[in-house]
C-alpha atoms as a PDB file:
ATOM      1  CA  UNK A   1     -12.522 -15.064   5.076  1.00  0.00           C
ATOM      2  CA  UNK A   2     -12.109 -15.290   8.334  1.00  0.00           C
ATOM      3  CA  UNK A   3      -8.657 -17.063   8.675  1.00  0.00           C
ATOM      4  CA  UNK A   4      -6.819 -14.429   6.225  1.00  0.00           C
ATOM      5  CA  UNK A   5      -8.190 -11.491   9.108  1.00  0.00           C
ATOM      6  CA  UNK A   6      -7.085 -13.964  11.854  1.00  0.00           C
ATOM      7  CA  UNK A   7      -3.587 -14.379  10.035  1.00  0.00           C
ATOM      8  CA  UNK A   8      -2.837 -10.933   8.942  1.00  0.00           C
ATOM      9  CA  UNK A   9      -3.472 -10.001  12.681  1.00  0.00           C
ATOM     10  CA  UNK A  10      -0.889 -12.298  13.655  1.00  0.00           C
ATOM     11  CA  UNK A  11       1.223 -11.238  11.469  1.00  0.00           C
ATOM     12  CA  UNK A  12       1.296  -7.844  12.284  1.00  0.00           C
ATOM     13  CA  UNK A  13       0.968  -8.746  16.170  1.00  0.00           C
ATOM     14  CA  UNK A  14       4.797 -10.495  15.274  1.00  0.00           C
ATOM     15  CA  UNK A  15       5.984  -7.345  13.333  1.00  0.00           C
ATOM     16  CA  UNK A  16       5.351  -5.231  16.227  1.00  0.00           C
ATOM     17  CA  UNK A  17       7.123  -7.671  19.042  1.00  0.00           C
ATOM     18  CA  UNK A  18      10.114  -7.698  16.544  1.00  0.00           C
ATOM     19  CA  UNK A  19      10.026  -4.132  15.638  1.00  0.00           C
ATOM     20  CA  UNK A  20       9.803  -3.531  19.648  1.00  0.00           C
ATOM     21  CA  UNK A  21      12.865  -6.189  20.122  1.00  0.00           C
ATOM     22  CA  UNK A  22      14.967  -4.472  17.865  1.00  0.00           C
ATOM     23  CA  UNK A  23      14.292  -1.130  19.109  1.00  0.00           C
ATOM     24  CA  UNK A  24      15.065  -2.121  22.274  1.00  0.00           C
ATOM     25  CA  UNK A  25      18.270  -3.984  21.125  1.00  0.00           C
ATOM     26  CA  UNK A  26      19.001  -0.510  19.320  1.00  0.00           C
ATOM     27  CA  UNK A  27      19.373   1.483  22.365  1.00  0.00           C
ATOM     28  CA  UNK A  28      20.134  -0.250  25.194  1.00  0.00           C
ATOM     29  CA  UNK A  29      21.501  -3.796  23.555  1.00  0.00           C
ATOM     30  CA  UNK A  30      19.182  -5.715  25.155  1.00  0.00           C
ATOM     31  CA  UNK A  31      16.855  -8.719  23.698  1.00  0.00           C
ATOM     32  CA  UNK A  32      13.345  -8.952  25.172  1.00  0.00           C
ATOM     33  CA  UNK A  33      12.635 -12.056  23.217  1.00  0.00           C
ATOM     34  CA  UNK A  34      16.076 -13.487  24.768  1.00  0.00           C
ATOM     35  CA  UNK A  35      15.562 -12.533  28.155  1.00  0.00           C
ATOM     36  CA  UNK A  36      11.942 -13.562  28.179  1.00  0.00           C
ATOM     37  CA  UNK A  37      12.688 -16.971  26.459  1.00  0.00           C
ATOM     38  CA  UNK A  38      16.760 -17.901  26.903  1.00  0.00           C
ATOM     39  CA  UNK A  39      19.217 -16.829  25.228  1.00  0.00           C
ATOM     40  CA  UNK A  40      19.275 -19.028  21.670  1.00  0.00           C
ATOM     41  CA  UNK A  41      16.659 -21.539  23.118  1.00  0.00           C
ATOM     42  CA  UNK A  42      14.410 -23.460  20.677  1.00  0.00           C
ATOM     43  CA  UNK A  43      11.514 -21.037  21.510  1.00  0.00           C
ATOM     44  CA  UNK A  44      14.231 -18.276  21.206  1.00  0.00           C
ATOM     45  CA  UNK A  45      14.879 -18.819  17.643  1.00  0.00           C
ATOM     46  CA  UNK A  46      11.043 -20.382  16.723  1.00  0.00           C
ATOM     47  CA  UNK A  47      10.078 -16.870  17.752  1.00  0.00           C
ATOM     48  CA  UNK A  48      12.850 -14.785  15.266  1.00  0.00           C
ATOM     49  CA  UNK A  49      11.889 -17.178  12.397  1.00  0.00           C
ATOM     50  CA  UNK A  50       7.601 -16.437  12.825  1.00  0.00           C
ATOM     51  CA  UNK A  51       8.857 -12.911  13.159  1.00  0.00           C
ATOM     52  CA  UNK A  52      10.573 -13.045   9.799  1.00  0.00           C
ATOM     53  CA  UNK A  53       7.770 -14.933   8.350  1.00  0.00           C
ATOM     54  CA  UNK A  54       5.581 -12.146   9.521  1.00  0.00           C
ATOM     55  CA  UNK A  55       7.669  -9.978   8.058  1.00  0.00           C
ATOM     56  CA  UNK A  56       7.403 -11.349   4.539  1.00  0.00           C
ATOM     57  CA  UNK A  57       4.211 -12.195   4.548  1.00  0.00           C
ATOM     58  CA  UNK A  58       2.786  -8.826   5.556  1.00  0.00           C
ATOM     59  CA  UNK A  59       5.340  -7.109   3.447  1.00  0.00           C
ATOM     60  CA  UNK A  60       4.004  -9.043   0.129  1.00  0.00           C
ATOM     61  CA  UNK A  61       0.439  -8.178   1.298  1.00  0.00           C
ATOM     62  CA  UNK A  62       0.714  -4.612   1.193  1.00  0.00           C
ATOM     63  CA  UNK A  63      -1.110  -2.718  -1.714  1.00  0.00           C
ATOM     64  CA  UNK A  64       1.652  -0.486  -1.921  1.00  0.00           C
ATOM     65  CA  UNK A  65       4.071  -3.237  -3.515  1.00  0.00           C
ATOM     66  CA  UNK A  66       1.308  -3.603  -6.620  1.00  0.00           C
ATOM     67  CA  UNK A  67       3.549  -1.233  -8.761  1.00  0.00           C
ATOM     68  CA  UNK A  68       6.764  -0.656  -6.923  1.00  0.00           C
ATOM     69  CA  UNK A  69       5.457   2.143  -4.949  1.00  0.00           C
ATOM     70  CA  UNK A  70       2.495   3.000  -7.222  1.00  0.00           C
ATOM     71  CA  UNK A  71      -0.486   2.365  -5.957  1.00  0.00           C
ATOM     72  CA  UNK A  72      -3.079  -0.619  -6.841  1.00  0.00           C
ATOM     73  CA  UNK A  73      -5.992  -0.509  -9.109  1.00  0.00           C
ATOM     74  CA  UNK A  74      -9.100  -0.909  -7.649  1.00  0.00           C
ATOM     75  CA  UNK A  75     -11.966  -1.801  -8.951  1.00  0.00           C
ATOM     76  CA  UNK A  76     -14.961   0.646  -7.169  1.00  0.00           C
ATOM     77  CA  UNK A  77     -18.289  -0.272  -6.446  1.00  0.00           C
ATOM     78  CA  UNK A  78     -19.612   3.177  -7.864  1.00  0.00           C
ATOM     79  CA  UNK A  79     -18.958   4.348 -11.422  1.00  0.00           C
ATOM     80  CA  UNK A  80     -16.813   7.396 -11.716  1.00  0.00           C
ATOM     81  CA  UNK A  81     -18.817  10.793 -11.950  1.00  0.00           C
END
């Protein structure tokens, strides 16, 4: 599946521009996505929502969420020894 590669890439492309944002906004209070696009422009906030998106969608993606913090079954191609 070739678009579920190509979104998961974006997604995690988006995670990193907002983790970088906030970092940035973290120590020296400024916004990279607002001083790159305006300050509360329509690309502005079109940008924090795909970021949140992103953020959800990769977050519900991860094995690790299977059980809570357990890890997901797999099913393995080889039998057990």
């Amino acid at each position: 599946m070739r678009g579920s590669a190509t979104a998961k890439t974006i997604g995690i492309i988006l995670l990193v521009i907002g983790g970088l944002n906030w970092g940035l906004v973290g120590l020296f209070n400024f916004d990279l996505v607002a001083f790159l696009l305006g300050p509360m422009s329509v690309l502005t906030r079109i940008t924090y929502v795909l970021v949140g998106i992103a953020a959800v969608g990769v977050g519900l993606g991860m094995p690790a969420l299977c059980g809570w913090g357990q890890p997901c079954e797999t099913k393995s191609k080889h039998p057990a020894s």
